[in-house]
Protein backbone atom coordinates (compact mmCIF):
# COMPACT_ATOMS: atom_id res chain seq x y z
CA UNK A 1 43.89 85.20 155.90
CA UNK A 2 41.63 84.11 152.96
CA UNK A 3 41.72 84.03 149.53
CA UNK A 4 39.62 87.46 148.78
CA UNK A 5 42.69 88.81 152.05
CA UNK A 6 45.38 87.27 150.14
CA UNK A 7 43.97 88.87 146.33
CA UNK A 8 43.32 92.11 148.31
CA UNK A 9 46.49 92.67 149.59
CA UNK A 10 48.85 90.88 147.33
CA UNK A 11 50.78 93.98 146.39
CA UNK A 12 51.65 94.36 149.83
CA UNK A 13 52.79 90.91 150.30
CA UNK A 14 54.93 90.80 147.47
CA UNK A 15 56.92 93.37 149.34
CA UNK A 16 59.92 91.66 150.70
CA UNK A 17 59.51 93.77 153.94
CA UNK A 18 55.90 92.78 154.78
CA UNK A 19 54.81 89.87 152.90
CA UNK A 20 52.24 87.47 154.80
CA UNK A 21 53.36 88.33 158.32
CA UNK A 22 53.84 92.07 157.81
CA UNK A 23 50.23 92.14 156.42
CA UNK A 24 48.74 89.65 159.34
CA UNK A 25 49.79 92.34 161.51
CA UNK A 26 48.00 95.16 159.99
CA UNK A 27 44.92 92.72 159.96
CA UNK A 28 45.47 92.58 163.38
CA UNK A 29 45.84 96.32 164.21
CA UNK A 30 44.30 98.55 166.14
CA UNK A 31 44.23 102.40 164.94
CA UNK A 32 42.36 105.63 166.88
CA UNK A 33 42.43 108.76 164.25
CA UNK A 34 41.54 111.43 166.25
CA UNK A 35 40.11 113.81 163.34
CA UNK A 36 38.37 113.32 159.96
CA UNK A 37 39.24 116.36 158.00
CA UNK A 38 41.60 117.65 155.70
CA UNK A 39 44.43 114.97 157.76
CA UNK A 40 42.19 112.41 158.85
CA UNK A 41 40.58 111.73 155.40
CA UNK A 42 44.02 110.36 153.86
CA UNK A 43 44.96 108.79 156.84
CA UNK A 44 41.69 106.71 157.20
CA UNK A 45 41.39 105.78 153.46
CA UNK A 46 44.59 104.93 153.22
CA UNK A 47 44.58 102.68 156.45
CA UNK A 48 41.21 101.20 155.35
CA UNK A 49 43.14 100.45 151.64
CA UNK A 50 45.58 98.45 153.53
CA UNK A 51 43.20 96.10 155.76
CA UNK A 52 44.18 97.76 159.23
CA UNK A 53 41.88 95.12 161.57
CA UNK A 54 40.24 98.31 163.48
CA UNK A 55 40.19 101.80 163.27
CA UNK A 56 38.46 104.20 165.52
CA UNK A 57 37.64 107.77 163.82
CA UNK A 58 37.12 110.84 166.51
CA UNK A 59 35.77 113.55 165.27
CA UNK A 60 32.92 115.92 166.76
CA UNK A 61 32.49 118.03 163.27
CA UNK A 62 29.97 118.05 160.14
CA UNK A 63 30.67 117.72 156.20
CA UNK A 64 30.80 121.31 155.07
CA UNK A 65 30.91 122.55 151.82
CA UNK A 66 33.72 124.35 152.30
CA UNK A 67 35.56 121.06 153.40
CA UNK A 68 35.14 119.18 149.98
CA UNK A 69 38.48 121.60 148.72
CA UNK A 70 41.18 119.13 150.26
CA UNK A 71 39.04 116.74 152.46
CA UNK A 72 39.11 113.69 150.19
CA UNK A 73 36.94 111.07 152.45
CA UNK A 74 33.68 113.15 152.53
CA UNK A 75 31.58 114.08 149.02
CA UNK A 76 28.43 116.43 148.01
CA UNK A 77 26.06 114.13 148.97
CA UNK A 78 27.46 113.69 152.36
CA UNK A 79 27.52 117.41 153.57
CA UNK A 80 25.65 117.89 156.85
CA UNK A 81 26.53 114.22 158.08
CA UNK A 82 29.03 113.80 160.50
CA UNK A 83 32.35 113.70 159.72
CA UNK A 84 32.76 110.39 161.28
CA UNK A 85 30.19 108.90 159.34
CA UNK A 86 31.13 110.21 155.97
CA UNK A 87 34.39 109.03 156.35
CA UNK A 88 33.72 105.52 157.46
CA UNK A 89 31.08 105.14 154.35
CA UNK A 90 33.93 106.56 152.30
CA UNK A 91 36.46 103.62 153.72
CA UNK A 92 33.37 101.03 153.18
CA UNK A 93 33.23 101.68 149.66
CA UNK A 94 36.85 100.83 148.59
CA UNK A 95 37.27 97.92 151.52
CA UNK A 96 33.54 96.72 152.55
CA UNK A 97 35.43 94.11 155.32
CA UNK A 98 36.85 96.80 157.52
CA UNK A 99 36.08 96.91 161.01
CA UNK A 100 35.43 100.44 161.75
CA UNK A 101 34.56 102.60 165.08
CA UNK A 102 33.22 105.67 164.99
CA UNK A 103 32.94 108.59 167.91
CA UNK A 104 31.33 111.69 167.03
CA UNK A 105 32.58 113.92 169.77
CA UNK A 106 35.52 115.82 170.88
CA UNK A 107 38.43 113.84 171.84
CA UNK A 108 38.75 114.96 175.79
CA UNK A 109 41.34 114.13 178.22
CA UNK A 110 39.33 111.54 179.95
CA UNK A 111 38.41 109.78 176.96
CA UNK A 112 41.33 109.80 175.38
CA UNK A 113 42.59 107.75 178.26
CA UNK A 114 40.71 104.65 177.55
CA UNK A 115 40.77 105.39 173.34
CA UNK A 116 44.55 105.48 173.06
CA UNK A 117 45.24 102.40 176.00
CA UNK A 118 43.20 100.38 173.15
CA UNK A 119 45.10 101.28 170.22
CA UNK A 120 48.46 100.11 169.06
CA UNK A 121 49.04 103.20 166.92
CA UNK A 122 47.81 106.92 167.36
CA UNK A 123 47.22 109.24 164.68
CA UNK A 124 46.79 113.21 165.08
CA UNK A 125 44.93 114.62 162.50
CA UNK A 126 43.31 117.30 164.65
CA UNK A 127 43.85 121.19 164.20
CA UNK A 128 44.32 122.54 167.67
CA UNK A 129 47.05 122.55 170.54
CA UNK A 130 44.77 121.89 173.45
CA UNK A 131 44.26 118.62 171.66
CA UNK A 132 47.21 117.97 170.50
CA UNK A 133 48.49 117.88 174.00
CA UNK A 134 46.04 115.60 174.95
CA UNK A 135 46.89 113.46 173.04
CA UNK A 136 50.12 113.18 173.54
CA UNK A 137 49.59 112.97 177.32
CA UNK A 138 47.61 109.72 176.91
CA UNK A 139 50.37 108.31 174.49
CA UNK A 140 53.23 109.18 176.66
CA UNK A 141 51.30 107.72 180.03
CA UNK A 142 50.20 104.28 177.91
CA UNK A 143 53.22 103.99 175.75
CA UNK A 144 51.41 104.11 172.53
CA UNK A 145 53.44 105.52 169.16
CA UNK A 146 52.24 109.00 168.00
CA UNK A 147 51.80 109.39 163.92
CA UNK A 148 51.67 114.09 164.50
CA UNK A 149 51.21 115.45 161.13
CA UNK A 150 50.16 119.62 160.90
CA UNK A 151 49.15 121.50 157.69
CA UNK A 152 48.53 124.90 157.25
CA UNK A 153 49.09 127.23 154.28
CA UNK A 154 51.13 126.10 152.18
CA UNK A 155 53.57 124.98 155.00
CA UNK A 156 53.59 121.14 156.53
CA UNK A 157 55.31 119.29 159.22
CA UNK A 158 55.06 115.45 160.60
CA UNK A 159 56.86 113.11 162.85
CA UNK A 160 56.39 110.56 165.37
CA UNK A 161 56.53 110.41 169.03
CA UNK A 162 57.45 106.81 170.49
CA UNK A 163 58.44 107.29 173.73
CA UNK A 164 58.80 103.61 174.05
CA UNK A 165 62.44 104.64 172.92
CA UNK A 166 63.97 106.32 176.19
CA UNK A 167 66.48 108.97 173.73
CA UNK A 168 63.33 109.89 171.58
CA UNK A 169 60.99 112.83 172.56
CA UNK A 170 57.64 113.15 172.86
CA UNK A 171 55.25 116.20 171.53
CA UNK A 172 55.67 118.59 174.48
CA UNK A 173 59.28 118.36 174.35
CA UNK A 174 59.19 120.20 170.86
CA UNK A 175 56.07 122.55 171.79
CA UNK A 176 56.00 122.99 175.45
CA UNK A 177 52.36 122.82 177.55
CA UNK A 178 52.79 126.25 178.88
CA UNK A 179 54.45 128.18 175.58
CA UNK A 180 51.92 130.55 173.74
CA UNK A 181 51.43 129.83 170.19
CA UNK A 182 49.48 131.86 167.86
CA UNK A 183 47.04 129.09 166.63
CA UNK A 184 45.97 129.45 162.86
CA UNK A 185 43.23 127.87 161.28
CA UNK A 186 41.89 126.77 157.50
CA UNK A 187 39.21 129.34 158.27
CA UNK A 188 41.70 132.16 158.24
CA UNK A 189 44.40 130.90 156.75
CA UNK A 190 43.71 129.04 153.88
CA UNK A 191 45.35 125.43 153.14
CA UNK A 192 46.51 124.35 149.90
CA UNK A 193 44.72 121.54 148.97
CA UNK A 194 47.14 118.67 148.25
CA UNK A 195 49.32 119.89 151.19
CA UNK A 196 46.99 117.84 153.49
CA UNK A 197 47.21 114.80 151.04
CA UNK A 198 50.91 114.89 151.29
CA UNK A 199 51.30 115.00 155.52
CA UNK A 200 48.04 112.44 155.85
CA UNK A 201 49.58 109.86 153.24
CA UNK A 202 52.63 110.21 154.68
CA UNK A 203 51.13 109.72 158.18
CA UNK A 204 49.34 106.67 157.00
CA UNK A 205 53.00 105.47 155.76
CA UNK A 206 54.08 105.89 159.31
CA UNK A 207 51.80 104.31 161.17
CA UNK A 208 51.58 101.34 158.74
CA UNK A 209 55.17 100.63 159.12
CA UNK A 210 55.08 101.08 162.75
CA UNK A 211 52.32 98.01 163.03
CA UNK A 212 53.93 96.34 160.23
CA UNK A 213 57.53 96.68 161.89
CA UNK A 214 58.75 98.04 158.62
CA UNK A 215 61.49 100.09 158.14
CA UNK A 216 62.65 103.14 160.34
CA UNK A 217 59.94 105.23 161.62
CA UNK A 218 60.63 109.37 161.96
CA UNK A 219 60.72 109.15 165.54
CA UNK A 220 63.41 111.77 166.50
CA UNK A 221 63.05 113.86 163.79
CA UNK A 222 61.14 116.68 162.09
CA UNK A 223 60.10 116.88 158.56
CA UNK A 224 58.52 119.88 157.76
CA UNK A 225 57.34 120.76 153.71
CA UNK A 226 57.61 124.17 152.11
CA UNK A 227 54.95 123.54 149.35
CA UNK A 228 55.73 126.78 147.80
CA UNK A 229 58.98 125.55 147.01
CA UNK A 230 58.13 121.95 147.41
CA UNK A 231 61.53 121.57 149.77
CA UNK A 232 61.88 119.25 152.43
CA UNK A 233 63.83 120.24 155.55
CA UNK A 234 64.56 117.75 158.46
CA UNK A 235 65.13 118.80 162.12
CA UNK A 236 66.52 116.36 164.79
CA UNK A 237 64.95 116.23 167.70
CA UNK A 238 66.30 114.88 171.16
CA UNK A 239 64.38 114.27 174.20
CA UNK A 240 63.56 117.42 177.06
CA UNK A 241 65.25 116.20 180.01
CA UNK A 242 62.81 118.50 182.18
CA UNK A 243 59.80 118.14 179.89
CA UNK A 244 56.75 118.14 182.39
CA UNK A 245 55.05 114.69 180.54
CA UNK A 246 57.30 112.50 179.44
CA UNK A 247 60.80 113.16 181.35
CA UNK A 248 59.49 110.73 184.47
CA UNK A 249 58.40 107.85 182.00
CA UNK A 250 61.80 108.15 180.09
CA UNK A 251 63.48 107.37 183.46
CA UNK A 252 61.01 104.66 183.75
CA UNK A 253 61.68 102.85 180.56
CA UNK A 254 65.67 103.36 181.53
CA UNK A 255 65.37 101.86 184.61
């Protein structure tokens, strides 16, 4: 760690929980963000902020104008680029030593196979269920931690899916594969604009304690966010014994 590391960072060392180590291991790191919007753009600033070693950014999308409501990492100037781009310019600004990878395509099955059995943390900031279950497919099969944060309206929900802990589900045991859901979009729906601030930061939070080894991570449970009301509820969650992705890894890790 040098000097300009050890000035950088100093407010996280002075934290009794991280200090030098903790922070050596987020210099270390290794983070995919699968999405650069209204999610992604807290998730990568703030994991650029705090000297993660590498973070890939997935996203196939442009900078819209109609983005620049809630998505913090992109700006005026940047509308048309890709989102990928925008976002890792944005990161550059505030933390010029980051090493940062960026993909500018959908996040498919097969790719998402090699991505996430690089990473040591995955974050979903994407808006779809297709996705969603991708992702979590590759995380269950490689044993990679799962930062899942949603936002839609005013309503927002995020928790994490380590199925490196055998009692602890994994994203298809709370929304099942097969199950029809009535997908919703920013589009259509509208999102309150700090909503997405509030899940992504708290994503970030996640996934920097998880590769700091900080703390108790929300694996297991539910938070979800009325923003109307600005009330917190919390939902336990236990494991699917039947779930169709992660049931025959759980007996794995038992074993």
């Amino acid at each position: 760690m040098t000097d300009d590391d050890l000035l950088r960072y100093s407010r996280h060392i002075l934290l009794d929980e991280i200090g030098i180590e903790g922070q050596g291991r987020l210099l270390a790191a290794r983070a995919l963000v699968i999405g650069a919007g209204g999610l992604g753009s807290p998730v990568a600033l703030y994991l650029g902020t705090a000297g993660v070693g590498r973070i890939t950014l997935v996203d196939h999308d442009t900078v819209d104008l109609t983005n620049l409501q809630r998505q913090i990492a992109h700006t005026l100037a940047r509308v048309g680029q890709p989102k990928v781009e925008s976002a890792r310019a944005g990161m550059l600004a505030i933390n010029p030593t980051l090493d940062i990878r960026t993909v500018a395509r959908r996040a498919d099955a097969a790719w998402l196979d090699a991505a996430v059995a690089d990473a040591d943390v995955v974050l979903d900031c994407s808006d779809n269920f297709a996705t969603r279950h991708q992702v979590n497919a590759a995380c269950v099969k490689h044993g990679r931690p799962l930062v899942s944060g949603a936002a839609i309206g005013f309503d927002g929900q995020i928790s994490v899916y380590d199925t490196r802990q055998p009692e602890t589900p994994c994203y298809a045991c709370l929304f099942p594969p097969d199950a029809a859901f009535e997908e919703t979009r920013c589009a259509t729906m509208g999102v309150f604009a700090p909503l997405v601030g509030i899940i992504g930061s708290m994503q970030a939070a996640e996934a920097l304690k998880l590769l700091a080894g900080v703390g108790e991570s929300l694996a297991g449970r539910l938070l979800m966010l009325d923003g109307r009301q600005m009330r917190w509820d919390e939902v336990r969650l236990a494991r699917l014994a039947g779930c169709p992705v992660c049931a025959q890894r759980a007996a794995k890790v038992v074993a």
